[in-house]
C-alpha atoms as a PDB file:
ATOM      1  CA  UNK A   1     -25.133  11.244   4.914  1.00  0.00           C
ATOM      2  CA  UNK A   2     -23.988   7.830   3.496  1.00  0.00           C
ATOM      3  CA  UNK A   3     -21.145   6.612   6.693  1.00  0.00           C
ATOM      4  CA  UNK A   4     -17.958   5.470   5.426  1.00  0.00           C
ATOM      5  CA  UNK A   5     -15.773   2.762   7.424  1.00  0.00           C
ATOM      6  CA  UNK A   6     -12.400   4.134   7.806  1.00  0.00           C
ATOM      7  CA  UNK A   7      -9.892   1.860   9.421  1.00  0.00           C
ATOM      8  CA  UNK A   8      -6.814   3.045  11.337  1.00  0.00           C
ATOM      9  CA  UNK A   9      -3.749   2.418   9.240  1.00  0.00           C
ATOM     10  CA  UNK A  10      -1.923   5.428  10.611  1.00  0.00           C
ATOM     11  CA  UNK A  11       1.512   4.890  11.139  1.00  0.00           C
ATOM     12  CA  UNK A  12       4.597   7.438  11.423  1.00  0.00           C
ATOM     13  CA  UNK A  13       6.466   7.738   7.912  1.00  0.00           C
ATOM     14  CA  UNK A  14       9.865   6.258   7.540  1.00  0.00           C
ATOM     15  CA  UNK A  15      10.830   8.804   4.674  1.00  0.00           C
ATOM     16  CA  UNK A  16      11.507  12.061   5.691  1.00  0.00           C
ATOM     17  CA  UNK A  17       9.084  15.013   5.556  1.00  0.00           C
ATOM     18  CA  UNK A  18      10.987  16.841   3.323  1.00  0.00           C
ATOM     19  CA  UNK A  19      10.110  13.524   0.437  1.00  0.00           C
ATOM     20  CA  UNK A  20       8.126  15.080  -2.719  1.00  0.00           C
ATOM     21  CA  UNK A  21       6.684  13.731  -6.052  1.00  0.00           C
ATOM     22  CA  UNK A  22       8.970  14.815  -9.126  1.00  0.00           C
ATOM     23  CA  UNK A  23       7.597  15.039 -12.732  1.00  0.00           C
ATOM     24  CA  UNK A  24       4.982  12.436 -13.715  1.00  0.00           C
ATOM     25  CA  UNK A  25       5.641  10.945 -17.033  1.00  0.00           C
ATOM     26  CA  UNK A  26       2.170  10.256 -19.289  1.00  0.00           C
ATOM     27  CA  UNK A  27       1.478   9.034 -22.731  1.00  0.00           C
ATOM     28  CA  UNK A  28      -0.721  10.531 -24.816  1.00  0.00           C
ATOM     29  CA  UNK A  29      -2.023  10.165 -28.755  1.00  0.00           C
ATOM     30  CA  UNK A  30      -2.258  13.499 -29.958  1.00  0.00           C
ATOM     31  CA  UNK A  31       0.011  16.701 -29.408  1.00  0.00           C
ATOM     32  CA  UNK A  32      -2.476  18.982 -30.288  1.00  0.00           C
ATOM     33  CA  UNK A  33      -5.321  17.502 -28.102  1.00  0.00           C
ATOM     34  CA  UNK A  34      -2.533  17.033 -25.722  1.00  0.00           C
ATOM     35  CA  UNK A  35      -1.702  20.813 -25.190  1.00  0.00           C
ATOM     36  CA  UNK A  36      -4.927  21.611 -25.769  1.00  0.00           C
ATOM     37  CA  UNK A  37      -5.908  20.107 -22.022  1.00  0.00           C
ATOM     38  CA  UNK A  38      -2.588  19.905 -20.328  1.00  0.00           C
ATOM     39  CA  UNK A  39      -1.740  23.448 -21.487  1.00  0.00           C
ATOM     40  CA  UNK A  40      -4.531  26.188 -22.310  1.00  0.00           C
ATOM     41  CA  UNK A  41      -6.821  24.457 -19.561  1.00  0.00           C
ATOM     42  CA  UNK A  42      -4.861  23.384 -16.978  1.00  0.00           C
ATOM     43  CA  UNK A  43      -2.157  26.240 -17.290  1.00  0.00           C
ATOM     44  CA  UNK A  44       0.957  24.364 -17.838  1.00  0.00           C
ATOM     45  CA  UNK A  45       4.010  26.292 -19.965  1.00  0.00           C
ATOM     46  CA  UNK A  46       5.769  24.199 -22.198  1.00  0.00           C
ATOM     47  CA  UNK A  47       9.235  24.295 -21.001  1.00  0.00           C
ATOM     48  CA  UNK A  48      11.035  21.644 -23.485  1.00  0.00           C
ATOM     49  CA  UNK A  49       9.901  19.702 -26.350  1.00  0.00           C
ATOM     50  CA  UNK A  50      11.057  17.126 -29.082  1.00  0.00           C
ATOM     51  CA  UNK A  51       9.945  14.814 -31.618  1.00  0.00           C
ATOM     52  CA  UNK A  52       8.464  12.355 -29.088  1.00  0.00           C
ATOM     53  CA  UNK A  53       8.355  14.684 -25.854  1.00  0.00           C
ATOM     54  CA  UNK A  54       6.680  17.450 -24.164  1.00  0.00           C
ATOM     55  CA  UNK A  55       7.925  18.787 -20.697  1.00  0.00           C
ATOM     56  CA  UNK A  56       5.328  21.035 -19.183  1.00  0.00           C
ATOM     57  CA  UNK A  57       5.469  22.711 -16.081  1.00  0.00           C
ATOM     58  CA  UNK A  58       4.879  26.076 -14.060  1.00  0.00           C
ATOM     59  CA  UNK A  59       7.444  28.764 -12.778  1.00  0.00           C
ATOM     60  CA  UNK A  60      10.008  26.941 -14.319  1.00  0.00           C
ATOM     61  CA  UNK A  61       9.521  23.537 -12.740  1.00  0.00           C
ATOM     62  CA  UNK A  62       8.347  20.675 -15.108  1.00  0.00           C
ATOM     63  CA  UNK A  63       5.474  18.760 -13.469  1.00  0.00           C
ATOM     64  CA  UNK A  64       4.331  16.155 -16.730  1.00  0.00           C
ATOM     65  CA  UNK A  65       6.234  14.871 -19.027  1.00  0.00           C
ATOM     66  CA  UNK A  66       3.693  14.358 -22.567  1.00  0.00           C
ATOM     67  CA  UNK A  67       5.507  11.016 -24.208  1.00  0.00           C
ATOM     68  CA  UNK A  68       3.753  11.417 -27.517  1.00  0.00           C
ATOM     69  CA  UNK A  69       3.895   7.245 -27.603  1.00  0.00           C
ATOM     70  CA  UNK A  70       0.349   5.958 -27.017  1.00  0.00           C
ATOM     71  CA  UNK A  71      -1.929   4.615 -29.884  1.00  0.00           C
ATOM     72  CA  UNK A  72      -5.071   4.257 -27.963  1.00  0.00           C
ATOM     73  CA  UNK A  73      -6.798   5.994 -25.346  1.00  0.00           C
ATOM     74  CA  UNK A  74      -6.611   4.596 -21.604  1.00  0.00           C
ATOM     75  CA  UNK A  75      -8.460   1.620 -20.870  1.00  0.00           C
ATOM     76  CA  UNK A  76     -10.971   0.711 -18.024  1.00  0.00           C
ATOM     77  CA  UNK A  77     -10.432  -2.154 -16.175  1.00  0.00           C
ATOM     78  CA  UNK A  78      -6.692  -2.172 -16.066  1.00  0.00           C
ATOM     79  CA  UNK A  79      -3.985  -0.584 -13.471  1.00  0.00           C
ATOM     80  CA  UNK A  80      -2.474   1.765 -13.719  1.00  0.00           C
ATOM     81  CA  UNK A  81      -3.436   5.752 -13.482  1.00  0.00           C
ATOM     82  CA  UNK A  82      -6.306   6.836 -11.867  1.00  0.00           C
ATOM     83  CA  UNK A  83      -5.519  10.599 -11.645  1.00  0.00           C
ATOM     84  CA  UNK A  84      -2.114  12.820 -11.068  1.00  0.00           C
ATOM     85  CA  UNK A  85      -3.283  15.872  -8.507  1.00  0.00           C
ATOM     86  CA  UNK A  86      -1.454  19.570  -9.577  1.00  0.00           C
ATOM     87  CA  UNK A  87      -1.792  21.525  -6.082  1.00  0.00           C
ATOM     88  CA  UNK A  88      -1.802  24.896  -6.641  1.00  0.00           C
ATOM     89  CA  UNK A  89      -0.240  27.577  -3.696  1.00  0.00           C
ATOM     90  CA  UNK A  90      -3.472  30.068  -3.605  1.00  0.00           C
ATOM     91  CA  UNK A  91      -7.363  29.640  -3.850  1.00  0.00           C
ATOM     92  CA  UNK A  92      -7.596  31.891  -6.463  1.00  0.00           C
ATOM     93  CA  UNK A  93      -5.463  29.579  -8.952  1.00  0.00           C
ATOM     94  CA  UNK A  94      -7.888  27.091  -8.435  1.00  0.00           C
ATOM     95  CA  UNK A  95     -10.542  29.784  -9.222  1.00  0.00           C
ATOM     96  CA  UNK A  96      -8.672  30.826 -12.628  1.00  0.00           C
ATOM     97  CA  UNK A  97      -8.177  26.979 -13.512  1.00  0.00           C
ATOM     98  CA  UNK A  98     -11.945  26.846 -13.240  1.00  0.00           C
ATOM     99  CA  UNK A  99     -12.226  30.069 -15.344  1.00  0.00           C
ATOM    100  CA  UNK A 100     -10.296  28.293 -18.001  1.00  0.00           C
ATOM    101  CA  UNK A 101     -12.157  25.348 -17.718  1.00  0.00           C
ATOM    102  CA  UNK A 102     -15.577  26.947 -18.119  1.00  0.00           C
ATOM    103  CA  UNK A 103     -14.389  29.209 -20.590  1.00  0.00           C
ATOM    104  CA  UNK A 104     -13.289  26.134 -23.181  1.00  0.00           C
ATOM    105  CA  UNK A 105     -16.429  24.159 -22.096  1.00  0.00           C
ATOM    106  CA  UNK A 106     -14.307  21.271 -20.322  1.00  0.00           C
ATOM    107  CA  UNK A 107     -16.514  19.165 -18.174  1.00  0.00           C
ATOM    108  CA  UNK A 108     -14.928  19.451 -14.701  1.00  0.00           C
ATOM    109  CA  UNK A 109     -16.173  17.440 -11.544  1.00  0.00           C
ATOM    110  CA  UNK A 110     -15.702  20.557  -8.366  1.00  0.00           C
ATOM    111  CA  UNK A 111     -15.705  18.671  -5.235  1.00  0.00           C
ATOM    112  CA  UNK A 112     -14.806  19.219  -1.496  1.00  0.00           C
ATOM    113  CA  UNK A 113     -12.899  16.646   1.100  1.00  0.00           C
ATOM    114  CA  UNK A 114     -12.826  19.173   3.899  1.00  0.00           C
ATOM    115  CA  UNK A 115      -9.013  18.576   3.782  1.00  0.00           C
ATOM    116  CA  UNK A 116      -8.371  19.953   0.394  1.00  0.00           C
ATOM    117  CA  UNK A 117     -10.855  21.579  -2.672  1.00  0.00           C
ATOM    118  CA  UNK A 118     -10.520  19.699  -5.597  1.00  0.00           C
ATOM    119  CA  UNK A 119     -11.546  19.940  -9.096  1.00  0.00           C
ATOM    120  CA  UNK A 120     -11.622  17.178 -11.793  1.00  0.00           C
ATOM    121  CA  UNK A 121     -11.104  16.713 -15.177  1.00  0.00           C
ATOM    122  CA  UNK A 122     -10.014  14.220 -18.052  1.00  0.00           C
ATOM    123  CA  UNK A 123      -7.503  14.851 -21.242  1.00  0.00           C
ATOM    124  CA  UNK A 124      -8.753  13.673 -24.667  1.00  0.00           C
ATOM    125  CA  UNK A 125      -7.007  10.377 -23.775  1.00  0.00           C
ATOM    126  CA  UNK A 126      -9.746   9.812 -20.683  1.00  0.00           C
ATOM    127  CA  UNK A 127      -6.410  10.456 -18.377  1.00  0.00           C
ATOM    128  CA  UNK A 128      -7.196  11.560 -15.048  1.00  0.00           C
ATOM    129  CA  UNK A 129      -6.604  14.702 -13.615  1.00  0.00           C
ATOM    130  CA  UNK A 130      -7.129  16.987 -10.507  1.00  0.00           C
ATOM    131  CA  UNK A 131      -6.223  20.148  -9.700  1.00  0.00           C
ATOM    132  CA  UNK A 132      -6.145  20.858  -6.225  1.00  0.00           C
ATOM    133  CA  UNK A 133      -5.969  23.677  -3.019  1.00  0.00           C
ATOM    134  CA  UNK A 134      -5.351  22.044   0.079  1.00  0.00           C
ATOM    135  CA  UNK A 135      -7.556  23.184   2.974  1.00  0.00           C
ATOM    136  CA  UNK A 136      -6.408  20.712   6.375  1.00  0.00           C
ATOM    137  CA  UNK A 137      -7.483  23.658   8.910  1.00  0.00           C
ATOM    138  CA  UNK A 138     -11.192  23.053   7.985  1.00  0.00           C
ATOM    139  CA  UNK A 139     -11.159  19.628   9.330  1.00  0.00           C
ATOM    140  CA  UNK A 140      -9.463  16.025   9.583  1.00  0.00           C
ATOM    141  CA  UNK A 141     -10.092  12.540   8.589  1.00  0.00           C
ATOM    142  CA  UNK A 142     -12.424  10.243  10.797  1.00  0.00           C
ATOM    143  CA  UNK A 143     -11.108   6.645  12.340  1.00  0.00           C
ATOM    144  CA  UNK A 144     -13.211   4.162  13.284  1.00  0.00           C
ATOM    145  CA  UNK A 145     -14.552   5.790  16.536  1.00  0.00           C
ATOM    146  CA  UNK A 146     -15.674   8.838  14.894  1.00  0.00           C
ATOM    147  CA  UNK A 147     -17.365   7.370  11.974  1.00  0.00           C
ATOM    148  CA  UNK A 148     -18.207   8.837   8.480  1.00  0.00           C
ATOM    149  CA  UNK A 149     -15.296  10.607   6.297  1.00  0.00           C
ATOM    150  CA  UNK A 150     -14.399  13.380   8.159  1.00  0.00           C
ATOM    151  CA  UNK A 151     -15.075  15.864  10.741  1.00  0.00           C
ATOM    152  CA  UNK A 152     -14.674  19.432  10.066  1.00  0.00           C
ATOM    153  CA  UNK A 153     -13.142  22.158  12.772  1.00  0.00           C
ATOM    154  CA  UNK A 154     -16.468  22.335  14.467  1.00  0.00           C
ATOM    155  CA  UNK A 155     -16.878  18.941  14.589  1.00  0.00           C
ATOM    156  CA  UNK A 156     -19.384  18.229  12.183  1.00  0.00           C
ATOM    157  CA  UNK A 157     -19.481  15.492  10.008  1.00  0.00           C
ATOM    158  CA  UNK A 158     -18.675  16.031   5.919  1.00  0.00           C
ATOM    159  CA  UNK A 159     -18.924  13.473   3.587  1.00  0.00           C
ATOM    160  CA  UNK A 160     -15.642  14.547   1.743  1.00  0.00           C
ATOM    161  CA  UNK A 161     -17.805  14.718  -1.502  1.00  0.00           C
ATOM    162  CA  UNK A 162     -19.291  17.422  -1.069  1.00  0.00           C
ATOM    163  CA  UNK A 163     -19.514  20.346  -3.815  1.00  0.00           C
ATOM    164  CA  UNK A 164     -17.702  23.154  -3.860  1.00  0.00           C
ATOM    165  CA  UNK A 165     -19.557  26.282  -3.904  1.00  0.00           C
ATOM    166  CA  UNK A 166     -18.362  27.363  -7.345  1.00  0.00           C
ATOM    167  CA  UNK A 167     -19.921  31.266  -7.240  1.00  0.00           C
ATOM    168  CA  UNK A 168     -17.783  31.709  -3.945  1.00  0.00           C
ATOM    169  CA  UNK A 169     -14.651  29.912  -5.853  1.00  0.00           C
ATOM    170  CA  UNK A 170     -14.714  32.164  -8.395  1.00  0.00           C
ATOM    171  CA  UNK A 171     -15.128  35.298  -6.791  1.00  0.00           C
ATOM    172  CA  UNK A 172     -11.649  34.741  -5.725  1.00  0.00           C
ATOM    173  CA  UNK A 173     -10.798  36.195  -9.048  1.00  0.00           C
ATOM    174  CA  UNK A 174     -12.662  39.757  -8.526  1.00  0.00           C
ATOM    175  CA  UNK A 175     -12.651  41.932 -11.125  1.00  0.00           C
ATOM    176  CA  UNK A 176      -9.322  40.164 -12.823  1.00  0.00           C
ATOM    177  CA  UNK A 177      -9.167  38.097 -15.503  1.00  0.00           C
ATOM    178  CA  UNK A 178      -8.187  34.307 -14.994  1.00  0.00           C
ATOM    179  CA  UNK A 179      -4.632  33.914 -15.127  1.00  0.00           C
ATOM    180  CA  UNK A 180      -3.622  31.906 -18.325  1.00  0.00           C
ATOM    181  CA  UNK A 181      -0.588  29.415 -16.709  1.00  0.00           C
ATOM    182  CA  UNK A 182       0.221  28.417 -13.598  1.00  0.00           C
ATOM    183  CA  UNK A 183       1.868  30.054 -11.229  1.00  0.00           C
ATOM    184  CA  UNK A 184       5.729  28.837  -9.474  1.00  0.00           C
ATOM    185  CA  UNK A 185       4.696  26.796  -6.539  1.00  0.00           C
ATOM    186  CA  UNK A 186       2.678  24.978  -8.022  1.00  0.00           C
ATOM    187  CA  UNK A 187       3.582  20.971  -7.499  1.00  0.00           C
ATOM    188  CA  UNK A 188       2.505  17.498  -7.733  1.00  0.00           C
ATOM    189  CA  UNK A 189       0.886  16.962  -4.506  1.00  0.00           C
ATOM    190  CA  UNK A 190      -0.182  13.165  -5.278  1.00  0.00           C
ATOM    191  CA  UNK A 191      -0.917  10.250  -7.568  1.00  0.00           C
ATOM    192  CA  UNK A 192      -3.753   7.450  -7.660  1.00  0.00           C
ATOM    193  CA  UNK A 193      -3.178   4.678  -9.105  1.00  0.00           C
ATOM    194  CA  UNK A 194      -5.466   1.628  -9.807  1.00  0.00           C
ATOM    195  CA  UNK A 195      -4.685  -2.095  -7.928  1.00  0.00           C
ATOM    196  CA  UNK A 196      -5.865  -5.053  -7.427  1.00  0.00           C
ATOM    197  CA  UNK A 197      -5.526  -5.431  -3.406  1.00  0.00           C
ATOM    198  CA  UNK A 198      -5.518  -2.756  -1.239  1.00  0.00           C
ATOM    199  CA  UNK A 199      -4.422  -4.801   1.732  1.00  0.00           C
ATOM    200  CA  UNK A 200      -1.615  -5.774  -0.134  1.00  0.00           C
ATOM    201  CA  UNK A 201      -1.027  -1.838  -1.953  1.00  0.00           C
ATOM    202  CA  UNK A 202      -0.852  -0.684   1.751  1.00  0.00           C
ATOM    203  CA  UNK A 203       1.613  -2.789   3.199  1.00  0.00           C
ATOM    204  CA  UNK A 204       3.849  -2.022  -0.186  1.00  0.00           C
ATOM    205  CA  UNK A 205       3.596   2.006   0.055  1.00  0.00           C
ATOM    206  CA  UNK A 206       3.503   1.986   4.067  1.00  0.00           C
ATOM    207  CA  UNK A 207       5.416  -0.833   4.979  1.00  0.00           C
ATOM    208  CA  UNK A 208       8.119  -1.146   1.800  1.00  0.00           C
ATOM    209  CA  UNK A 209       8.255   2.043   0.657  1.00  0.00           C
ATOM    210  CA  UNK A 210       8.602   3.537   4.323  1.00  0.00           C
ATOM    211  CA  UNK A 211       5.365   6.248   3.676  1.00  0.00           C
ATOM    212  CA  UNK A 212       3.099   6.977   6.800  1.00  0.00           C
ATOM    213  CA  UNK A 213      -0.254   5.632   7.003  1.00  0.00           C
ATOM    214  CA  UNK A 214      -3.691   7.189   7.008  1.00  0.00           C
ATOM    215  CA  UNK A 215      -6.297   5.750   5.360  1.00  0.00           C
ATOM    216  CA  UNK A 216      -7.878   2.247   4.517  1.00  0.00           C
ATOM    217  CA  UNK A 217     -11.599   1.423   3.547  1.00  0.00           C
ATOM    218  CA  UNK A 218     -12.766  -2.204   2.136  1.00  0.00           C
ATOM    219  CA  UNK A 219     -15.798  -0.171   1.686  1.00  0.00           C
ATOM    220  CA  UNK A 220     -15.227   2.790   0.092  1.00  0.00           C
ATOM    221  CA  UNK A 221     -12.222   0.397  -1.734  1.00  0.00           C
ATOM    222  CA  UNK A 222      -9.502   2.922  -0.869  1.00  0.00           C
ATOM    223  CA  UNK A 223      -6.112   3.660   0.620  1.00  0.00           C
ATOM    224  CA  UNK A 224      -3.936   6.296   1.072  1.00  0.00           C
ATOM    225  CA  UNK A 225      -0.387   7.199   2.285  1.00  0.00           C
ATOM    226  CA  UNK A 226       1.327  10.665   3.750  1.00  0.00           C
ATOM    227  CA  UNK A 227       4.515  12.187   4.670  1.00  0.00           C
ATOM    228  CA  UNK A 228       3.060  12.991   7.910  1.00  0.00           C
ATOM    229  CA  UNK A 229       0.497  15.444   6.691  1.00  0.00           C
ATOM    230  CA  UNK A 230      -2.600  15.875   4.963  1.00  0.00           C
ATOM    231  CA  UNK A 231      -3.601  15.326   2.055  1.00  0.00           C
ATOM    232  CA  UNK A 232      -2.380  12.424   1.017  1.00  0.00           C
ATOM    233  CA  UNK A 233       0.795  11.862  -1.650  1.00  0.00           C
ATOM    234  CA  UNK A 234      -0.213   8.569  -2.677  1.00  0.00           C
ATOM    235  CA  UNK A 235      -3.514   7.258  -2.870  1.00  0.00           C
ATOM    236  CA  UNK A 236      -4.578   3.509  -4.545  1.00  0.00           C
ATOM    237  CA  UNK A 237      -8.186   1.600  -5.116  1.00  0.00           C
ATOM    238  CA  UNK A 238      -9.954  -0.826  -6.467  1.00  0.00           C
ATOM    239  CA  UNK A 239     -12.299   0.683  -8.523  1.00  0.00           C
ATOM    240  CA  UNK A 240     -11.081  -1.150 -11.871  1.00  0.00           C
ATOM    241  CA  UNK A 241     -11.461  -4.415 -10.424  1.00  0.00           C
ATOM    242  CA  UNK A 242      -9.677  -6.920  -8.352  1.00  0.00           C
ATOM    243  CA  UNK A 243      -6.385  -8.522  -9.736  1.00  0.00           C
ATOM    244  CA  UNK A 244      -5.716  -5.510 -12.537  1.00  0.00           C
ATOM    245  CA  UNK A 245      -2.754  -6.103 -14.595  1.00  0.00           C
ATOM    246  CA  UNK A 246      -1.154  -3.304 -16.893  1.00  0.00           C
ATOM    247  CA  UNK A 247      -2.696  -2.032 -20.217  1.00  0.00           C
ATOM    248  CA  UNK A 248      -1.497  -3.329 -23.797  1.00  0.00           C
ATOM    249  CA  UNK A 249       1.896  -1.366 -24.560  1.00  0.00           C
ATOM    250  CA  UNK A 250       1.133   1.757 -26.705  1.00  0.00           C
ATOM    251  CA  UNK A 251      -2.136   2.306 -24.162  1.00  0.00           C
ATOM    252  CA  UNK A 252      -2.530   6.483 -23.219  1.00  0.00           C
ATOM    253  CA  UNK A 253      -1.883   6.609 -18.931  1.00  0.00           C
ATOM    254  CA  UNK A 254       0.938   6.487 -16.399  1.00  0.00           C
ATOM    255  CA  UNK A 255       4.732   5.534 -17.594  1.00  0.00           C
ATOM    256  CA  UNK A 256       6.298   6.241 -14.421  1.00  0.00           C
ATOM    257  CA  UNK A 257       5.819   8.809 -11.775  1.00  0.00           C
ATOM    258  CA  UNK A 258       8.729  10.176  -9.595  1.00  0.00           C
ATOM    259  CA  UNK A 259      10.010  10.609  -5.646  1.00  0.00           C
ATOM    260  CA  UNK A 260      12.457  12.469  -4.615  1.00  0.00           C
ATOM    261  CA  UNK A 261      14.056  12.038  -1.639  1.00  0.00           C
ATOM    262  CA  UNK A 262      16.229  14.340   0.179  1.00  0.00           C
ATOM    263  CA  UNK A 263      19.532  12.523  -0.135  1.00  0.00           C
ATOM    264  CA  UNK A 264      21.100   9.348  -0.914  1.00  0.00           C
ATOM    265  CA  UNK A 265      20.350   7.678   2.828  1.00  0.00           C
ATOM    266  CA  UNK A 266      17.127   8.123   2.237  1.00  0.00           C
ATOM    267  CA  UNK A 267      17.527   6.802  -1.557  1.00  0.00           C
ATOM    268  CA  UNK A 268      19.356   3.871   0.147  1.00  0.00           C
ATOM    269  CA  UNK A 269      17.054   3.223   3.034  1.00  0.00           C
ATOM    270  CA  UNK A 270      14.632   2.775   0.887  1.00  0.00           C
ATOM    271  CA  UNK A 271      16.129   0.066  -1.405  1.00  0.00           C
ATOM    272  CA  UNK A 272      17.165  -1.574   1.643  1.00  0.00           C
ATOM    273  CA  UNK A 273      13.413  -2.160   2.248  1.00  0.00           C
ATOM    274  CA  UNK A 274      12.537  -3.326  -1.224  1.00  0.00           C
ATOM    275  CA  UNK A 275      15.260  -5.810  -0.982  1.00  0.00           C
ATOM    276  CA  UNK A 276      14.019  -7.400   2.540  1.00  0.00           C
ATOM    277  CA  UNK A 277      10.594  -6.924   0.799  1.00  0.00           C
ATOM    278  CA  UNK A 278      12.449  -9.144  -2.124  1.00  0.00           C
ATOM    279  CA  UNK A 279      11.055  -6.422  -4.613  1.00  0.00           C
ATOM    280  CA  UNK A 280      13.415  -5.760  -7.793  1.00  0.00           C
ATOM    281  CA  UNK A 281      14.464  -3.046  -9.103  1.00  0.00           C
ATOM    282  CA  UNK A 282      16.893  -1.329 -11.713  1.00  0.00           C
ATOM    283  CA  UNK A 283      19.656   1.577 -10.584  1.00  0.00           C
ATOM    284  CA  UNK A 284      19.112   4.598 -12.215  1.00  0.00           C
ATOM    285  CA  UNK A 285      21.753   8.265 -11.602  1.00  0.00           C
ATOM    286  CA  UNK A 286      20.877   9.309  -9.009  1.00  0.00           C
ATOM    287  CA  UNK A 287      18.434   6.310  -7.565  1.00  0.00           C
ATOM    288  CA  UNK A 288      16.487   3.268  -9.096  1.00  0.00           C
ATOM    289  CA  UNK A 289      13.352   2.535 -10.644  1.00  0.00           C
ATOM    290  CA  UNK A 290      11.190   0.093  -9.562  1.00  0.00           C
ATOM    291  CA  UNK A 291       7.257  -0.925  -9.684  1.00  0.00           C
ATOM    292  CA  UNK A 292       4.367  -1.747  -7.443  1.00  0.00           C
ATOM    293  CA  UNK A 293       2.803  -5.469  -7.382  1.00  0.00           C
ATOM    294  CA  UNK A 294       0.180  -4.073 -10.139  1.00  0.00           C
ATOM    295  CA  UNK A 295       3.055  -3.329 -12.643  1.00  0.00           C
ATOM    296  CA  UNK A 296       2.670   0.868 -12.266  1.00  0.00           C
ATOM    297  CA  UNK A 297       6.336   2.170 -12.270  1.00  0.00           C
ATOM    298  CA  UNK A 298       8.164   4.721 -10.459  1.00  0.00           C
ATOM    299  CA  UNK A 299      11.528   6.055  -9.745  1.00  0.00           C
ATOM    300  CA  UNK A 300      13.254   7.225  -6.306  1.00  0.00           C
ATOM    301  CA  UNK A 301      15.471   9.971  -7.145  1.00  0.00           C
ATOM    302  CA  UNK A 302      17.731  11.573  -4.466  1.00  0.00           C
ATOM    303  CA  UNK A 303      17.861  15.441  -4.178  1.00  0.00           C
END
């Protein structure tokens, strides 16, 4: 098994543990091929809709917001979105996602990182997306001294790509059939997003934005931050390329994604540390919106 350097960057959060993602807003070309992913596949209801906007979401919630704005599909080689996770509450709706999936012939990438299962896919636009369980009994992350990706609750090392044993997924499902949506409590558990520095990406979502620390490879060309538990909420790499700038306007991919943060302190603590950072940003209700060094946006909403 291939070893992967993983650095200590683990630091205590400065947001609180109760901090979540909110909707994640997306561009796409088509509403048809659109829905067609997002909806029948990955199980999302359509909860509101206009001319130029679908909200989707599950048990009520919306998770993505569909801006039908884009005139090409996402690009390679810029920043920007590299997938938005959907955790789902039980192993079984990961098994009917997969039941979807296999049932419309979607190409789907099933692997496990001993700290969650996760499956992969791509919209029609070649936007990223996983659908996750999270698993962090069967193991933990590996630091330096322990070497390789992680080390499972035997301590044995796993490669954190690893398949997933697909027969024993589905037979979650028994004799039902696949649910057709998802189910409430279902949530966006993280984001990855493309940048150019990842020295640089971690001091901005550690150190600026106040999130704890937990991962950092030059090798594997990967961070990742927490609220103080695993998985991760925000993850960033390099694979697009050093120095990655934003996509021509009209491109498919990420047009913001959202915190929320319990409260305004928090709200304010925050842009207290984007202003001794000397990072702009614009007030919002309820917050501000602001962007990393790469140019992908987000807002801080209090809740």
């Amino acid at each position: 098994m291939q070893t992967i350097t993983i650095e200590n960057a683990v630091t205590e959060p400065l947001v609180p543990v109760a901090t979540r993602l909110g909707p994640v807003h997306i561009g796409v070309t088509d509403r048809d091929a659109a829905l067609a992913i997002w909806g029948e596949v990955v199980g999302l209801t359509t909860i509101d809709q206009s001319e130029n906007e679908l909200r989707l979401g599950a048990g009520g919630e919306v998770l993505i917001v569909l801006h039908l704005d884009a005139e090409r599909p996402a690009m390679s080689g810029t920043a920007g979105l590299y997938h938005v996770a959907i955790h789902v509450p039980e192993r079984r709706d990961l098994a009917a996602f997969l039941a979807r999936a296999i049932h419309a012939r979607v190409p789907v990438s099933p692997t496990d990182h001993l700290v969650s299962e996760a499956i992969y896919l791509w919209d029609h636009d070649k936007v990223g997306i996983e659908i996750t369980f999270e698993t962090p009994w069967r193991g933990k992350l590996a630091l330096n001294e322990e070497g390789g990706y992680g080390i499972d609750a035997e301590g044995r090392p796993h490669s954190g790509r690893e398949p997933i044993d697909v027969h024993g997924l589905l037979a979650e499902l028994g004799d039902a059939a696949p649910t057709e949506a998802m189910p409430a409590g279902t949530r966006i558990g993280h984001i990855h997003v493309h940048v150019g520095d990842i020295d640089r990406a971690m001091r901005f979502y550690r150190d600026t934005l106040g999130f704890g620390g937990q991962l950092l490879s030059h090798e594997f060309g990967m961070g990742d931050v927490t609220v103080g538990y695993m998985p991760h909420i925000i993850a960033f790499n390099l694979w697009h390329g050093m120095d990655v700038s934003q996509p021509p306007a009209g491109t498919a991919g990420l047009r913001h994604f959202t915190i929320r943060l319990p409260g305004a302190d928090a709200v304010d603590a925050m842009g207290g540390r984007l202003r001794d950072a000397e990072t702009e940003f614009d007030e919002i209700a309820g917050g501000f919106a602001a962007a990393d060094p790469w140019g992908n946006r987000f807002e801080v909403i209090a809740e």
